[in-house]
N, C-alpha and C. Protein backbone atom coordinates (compact mmCIF):
# COMPACT_ATOMS: atom_id res chain seq x y z
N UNK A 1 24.80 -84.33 24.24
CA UNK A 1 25.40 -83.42 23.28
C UNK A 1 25.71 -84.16 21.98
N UNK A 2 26.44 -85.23 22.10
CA UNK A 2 26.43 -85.97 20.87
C UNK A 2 25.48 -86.41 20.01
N UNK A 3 24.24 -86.76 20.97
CA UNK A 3 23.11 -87.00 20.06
C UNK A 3 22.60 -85.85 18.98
N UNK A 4 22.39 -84.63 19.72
CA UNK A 4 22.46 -83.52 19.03
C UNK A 4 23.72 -83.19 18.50
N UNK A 5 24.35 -83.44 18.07
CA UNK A 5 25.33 -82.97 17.21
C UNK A 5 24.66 -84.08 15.78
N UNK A 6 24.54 -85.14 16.36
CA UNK A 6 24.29 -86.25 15.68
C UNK A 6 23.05 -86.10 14.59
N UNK A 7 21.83 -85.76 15.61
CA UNK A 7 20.54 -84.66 14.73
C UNK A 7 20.92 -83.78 14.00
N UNK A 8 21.74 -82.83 14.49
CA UNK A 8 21.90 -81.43 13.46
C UNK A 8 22.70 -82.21 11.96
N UNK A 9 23.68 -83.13 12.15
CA UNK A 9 24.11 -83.18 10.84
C UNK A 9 23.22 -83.96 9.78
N UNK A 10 22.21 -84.41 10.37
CA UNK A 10 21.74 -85.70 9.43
C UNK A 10 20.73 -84.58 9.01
N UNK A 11 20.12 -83.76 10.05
CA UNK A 11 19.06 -82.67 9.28
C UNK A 11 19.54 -81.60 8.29
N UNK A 12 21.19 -81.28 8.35
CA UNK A 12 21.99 -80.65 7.27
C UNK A 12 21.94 -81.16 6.04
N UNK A 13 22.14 -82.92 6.35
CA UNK A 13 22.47 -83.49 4.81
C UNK A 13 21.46 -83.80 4.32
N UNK A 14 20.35 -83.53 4.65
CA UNK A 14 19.07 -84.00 3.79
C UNK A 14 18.36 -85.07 4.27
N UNK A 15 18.67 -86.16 3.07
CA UNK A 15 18.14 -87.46 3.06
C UNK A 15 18.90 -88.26 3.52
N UNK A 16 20.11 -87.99 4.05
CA UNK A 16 20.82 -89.00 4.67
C UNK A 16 19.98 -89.45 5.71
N UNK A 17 20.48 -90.97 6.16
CA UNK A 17 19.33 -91.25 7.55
C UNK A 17 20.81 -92.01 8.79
N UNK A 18 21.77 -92.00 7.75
CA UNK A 18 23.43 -92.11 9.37
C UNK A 18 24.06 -91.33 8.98
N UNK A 19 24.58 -91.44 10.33
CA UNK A 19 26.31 -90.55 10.15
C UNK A 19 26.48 -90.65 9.02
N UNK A 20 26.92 -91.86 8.77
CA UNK A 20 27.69 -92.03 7.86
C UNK A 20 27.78 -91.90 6.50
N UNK A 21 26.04 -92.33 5.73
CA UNK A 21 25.32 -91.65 4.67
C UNK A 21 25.78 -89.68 4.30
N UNK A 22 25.46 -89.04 5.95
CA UNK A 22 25.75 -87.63 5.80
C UNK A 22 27.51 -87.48 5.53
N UNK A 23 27.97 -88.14 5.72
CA UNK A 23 29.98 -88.08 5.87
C UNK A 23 29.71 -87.97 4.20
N UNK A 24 29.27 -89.03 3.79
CA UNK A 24 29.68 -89.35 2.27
C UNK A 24 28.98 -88.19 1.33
N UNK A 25 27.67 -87.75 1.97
CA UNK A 25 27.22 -86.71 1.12
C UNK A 25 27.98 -85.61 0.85
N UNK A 26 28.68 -85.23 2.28
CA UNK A 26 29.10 -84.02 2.30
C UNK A 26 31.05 -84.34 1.88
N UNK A 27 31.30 -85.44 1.24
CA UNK A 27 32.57 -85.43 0.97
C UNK A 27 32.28 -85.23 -0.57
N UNK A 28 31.00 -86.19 -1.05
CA UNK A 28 30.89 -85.69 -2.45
C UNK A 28 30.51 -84.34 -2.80
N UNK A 29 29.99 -83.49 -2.20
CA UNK A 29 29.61 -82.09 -2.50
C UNK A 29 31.16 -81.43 -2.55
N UNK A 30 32.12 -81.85 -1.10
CA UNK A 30 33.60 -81.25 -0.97
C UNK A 30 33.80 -81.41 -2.93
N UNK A 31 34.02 -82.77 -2.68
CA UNK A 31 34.99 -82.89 -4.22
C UNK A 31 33.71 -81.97 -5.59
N UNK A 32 32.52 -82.31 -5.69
CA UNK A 32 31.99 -81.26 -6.30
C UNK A 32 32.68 -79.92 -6.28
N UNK A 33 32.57 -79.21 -4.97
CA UNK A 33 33.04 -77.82 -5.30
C UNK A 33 34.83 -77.46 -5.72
N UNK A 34 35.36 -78.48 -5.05
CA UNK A 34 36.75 -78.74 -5.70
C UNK A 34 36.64 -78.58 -7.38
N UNK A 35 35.98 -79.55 -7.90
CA UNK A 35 36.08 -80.07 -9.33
C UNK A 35 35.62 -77.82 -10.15
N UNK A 36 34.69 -77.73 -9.15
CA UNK A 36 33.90 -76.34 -10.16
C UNK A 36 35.00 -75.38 -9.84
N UNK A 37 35.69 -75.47 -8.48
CA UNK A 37 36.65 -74.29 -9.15
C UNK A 37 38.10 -74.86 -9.77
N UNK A 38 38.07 -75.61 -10.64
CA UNK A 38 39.20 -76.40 -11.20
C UNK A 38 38.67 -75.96 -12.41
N UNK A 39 37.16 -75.63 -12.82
CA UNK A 39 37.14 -75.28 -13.97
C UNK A 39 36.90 -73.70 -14.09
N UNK A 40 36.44 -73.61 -12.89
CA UNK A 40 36.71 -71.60 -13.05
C UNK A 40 38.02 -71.16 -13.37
N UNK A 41 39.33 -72.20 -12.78
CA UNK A 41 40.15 -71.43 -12.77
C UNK A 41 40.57 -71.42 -14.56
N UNK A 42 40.12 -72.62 -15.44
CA UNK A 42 40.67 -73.06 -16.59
C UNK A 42 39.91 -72.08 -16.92
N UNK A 43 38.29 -71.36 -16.79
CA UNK A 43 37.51 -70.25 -17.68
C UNK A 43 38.51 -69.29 -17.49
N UNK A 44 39.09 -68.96 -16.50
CA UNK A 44 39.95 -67.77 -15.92
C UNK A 44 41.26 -67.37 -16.98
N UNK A 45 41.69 -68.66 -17.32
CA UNK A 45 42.64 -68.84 -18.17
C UNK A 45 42.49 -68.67 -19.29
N UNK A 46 41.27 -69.43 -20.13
CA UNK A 46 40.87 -68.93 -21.16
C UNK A 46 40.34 -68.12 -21.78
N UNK A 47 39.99 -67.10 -20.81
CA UNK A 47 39.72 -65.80 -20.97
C UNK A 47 40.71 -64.82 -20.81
N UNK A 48 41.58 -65.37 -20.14
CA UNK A 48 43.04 -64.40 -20.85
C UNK A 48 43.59 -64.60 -21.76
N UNK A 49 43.38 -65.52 -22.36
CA UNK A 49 43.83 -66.18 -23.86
C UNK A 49 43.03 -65.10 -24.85
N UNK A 50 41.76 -65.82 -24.61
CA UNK A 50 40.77 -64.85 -25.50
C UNK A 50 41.04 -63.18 -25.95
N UNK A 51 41.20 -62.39 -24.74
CA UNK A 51 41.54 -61.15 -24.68
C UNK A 51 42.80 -60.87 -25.53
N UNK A 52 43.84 -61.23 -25.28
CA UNK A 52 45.29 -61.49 -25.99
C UNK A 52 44.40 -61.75 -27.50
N UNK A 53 43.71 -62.14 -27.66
CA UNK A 53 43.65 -62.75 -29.02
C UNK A 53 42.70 -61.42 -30.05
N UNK A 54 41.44 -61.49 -28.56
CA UNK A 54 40.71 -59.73 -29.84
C UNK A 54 41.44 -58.79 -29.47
N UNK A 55 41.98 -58.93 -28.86
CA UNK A 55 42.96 -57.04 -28.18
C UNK A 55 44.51 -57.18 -29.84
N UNK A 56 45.03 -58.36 -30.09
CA UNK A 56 45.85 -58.25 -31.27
C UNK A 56 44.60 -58.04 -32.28
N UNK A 57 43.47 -58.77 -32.83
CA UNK A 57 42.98 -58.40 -34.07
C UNK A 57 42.83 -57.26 -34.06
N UNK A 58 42.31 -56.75 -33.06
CA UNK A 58 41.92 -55.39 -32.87
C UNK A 58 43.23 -54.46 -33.02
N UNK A 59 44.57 -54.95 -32.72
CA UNK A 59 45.70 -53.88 -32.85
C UNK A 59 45.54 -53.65 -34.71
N UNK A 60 45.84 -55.07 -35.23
CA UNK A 60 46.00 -55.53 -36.35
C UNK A 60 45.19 -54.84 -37.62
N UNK A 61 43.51 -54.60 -37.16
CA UNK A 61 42.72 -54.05 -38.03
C UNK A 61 42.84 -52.64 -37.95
N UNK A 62 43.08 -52.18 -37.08
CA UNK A 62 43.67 -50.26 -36.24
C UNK A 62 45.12 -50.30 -37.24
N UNK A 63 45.84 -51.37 -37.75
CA UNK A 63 47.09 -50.54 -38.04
C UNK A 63 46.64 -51.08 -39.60
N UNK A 64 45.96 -51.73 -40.12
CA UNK A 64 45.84 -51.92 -41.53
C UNK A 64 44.81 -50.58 -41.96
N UNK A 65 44.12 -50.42 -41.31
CA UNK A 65 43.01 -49.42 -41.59
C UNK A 65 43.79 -47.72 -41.64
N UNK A 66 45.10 -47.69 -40.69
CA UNK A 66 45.85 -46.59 -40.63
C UNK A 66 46.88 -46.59 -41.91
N UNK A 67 46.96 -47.77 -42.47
CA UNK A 67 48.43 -48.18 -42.95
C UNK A 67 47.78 -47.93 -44.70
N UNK A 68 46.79 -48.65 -44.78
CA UNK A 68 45.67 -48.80 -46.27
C UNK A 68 44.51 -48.31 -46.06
N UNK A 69 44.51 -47.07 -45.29
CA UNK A 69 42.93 -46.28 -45.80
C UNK A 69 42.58 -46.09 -46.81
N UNK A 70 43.39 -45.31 -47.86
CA UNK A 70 42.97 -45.16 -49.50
C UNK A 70 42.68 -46.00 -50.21
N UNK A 71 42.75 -47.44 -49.97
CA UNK A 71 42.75 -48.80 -50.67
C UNK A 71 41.75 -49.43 -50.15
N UNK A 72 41.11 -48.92 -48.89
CA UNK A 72 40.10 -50.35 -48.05
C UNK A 72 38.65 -50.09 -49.03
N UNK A 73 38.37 -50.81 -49.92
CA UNK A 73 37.31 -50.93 -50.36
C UNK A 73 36.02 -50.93 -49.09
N UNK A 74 34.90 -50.42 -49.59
CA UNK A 74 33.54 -50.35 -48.77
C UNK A 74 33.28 -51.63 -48.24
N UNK A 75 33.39 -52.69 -48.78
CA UNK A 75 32.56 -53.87 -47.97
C UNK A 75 34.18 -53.92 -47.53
N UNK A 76 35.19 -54.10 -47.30
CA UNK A 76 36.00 -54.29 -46.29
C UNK A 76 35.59 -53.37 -45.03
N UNK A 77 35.25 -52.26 -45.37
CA UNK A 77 34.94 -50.84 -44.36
C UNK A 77 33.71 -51.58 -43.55
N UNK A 78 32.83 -52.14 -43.80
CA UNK A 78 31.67 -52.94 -43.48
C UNK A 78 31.64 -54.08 -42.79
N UNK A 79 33.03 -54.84 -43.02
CA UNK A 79 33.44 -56.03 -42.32
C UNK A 79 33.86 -55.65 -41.22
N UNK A 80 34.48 -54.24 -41.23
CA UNK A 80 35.97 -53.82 -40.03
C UNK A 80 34.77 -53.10 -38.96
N UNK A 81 33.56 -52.88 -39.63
CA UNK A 81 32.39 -52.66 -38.90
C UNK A 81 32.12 -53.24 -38.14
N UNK A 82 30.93 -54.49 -38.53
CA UNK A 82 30.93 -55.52 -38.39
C UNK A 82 32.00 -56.41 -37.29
N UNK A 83 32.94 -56.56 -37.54
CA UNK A 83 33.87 -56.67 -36.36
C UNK A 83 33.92 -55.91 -34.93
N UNK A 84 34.11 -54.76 -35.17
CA UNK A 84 33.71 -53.43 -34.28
C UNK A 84 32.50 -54.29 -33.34
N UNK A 85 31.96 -54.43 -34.26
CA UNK A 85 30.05 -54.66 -33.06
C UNK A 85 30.60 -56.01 -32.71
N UNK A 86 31.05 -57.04 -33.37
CA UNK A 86 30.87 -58.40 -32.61
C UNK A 86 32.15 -58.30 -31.13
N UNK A 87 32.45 -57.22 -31.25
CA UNK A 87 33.96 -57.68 -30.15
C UNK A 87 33.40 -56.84 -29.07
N UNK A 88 32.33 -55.62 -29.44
CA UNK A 88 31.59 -55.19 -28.44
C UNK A 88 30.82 -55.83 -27.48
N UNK A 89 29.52 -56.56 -28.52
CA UNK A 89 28.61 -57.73 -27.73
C UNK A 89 29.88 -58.41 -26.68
N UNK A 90 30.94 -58.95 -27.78
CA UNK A 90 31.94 -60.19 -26.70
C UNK A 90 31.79 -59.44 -25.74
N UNK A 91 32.85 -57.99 -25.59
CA UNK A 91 33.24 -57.74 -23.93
C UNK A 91 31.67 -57.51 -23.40
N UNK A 92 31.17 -57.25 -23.68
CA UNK A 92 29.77 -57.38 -22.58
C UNK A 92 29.40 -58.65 -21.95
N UNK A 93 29.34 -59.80 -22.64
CA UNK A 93 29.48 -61.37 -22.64
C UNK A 93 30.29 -61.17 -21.82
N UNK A 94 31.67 -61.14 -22.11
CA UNK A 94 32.80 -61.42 -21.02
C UNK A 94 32.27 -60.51 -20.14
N UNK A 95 32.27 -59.68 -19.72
CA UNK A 95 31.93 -58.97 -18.32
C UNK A 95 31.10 -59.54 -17.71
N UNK A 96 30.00 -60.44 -17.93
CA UNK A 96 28.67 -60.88 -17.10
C UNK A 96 29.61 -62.33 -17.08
N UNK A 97 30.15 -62.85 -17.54
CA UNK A 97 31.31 -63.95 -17.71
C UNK A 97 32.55 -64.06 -16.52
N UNK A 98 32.83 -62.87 -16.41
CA UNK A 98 34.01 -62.70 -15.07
C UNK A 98 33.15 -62.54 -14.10
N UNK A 99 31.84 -61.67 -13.94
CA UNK A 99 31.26 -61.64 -12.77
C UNK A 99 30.57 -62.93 -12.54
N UNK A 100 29.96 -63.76 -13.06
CA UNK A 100 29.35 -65.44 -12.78
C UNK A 100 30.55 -65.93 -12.06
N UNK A 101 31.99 -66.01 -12.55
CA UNK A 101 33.37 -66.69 -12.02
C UNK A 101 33.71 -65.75 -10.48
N UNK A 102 33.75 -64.90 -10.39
CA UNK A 102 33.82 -64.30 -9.20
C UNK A 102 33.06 -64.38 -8.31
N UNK A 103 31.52 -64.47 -8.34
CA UNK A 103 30.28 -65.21 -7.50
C UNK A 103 30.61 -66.25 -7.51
N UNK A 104 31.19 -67.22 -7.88
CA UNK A 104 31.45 -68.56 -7.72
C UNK A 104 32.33 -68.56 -7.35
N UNK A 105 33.61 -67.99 -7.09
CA UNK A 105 34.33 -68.08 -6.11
C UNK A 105 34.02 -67.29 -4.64
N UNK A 106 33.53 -66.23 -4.36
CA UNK A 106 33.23 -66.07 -3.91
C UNK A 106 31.99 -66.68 -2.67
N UNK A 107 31.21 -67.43 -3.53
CA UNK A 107 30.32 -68.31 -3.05
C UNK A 107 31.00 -69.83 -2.26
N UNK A 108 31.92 -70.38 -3.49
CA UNK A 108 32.78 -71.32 -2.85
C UNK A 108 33.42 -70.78 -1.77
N UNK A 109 34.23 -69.64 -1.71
CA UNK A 109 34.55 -69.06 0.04
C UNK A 109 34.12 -69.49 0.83
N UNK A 110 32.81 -68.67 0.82
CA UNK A 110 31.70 -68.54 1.37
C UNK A 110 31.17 -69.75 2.42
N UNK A 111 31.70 -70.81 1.46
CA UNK A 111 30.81 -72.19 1.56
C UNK A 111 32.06 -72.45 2.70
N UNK A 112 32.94 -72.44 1.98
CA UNK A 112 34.65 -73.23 3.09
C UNK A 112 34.33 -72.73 4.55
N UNK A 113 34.45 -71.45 4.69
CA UNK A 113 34.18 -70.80 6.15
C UNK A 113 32.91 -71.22 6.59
């Protein structure tokens, strides 16, 4: 039984050719997947930052545009456009952005069990 236990792991880790080669592979992959969700969790974070940040411009340009309609010259009207579309593209970005971070955690699960 041990021998086969012994086969199955070395044929898991690849190119390992001992135990012990396979121990070390599979402790560096551990700390690998450690390290990637250490940085999902920081994307996680900075994407609530982000949001906080176009969700105020976005309050900000909604209450100047309510506050100085009679005054907003055309190429301001064009910029506040312009804005409009780039914060659109973002949340689309961000949406394919939270779902990559959620497959990757999910996947890391995946991997633990």
């Amino acid at each position: 039984m041990r021998k086969t236990d012994e086969a199955r792991a070395l044929e898991m880790a690849g190119e390992a050719e001992t135990l012990a080669e396979a121990l070390d592979q599979w402790e560096g992959e551990r700390e690998a997947l450690a390290e990637l969700f250490d940085e999902n969790e920081a994307l996680t974070i900075s994407f609530q930052q982000y949001d906080i940040t176009i969700t105020l411009a976005e309050k900000m340009i909604n209450a100047v545009e309510v506050d100085a309609q009679m005054f907003i010259t055309q190429k301001t009207r064009d910029k506040i456009e312009e804005f409009r579309e780039q914060v659109q593209q973002l949340e689309k970005r961000r949406e394919a952005d939270r779902q990559n971070v959620i497959d990757s955690n999910n996947r890391r699960a995946d991997h633990a069990t």
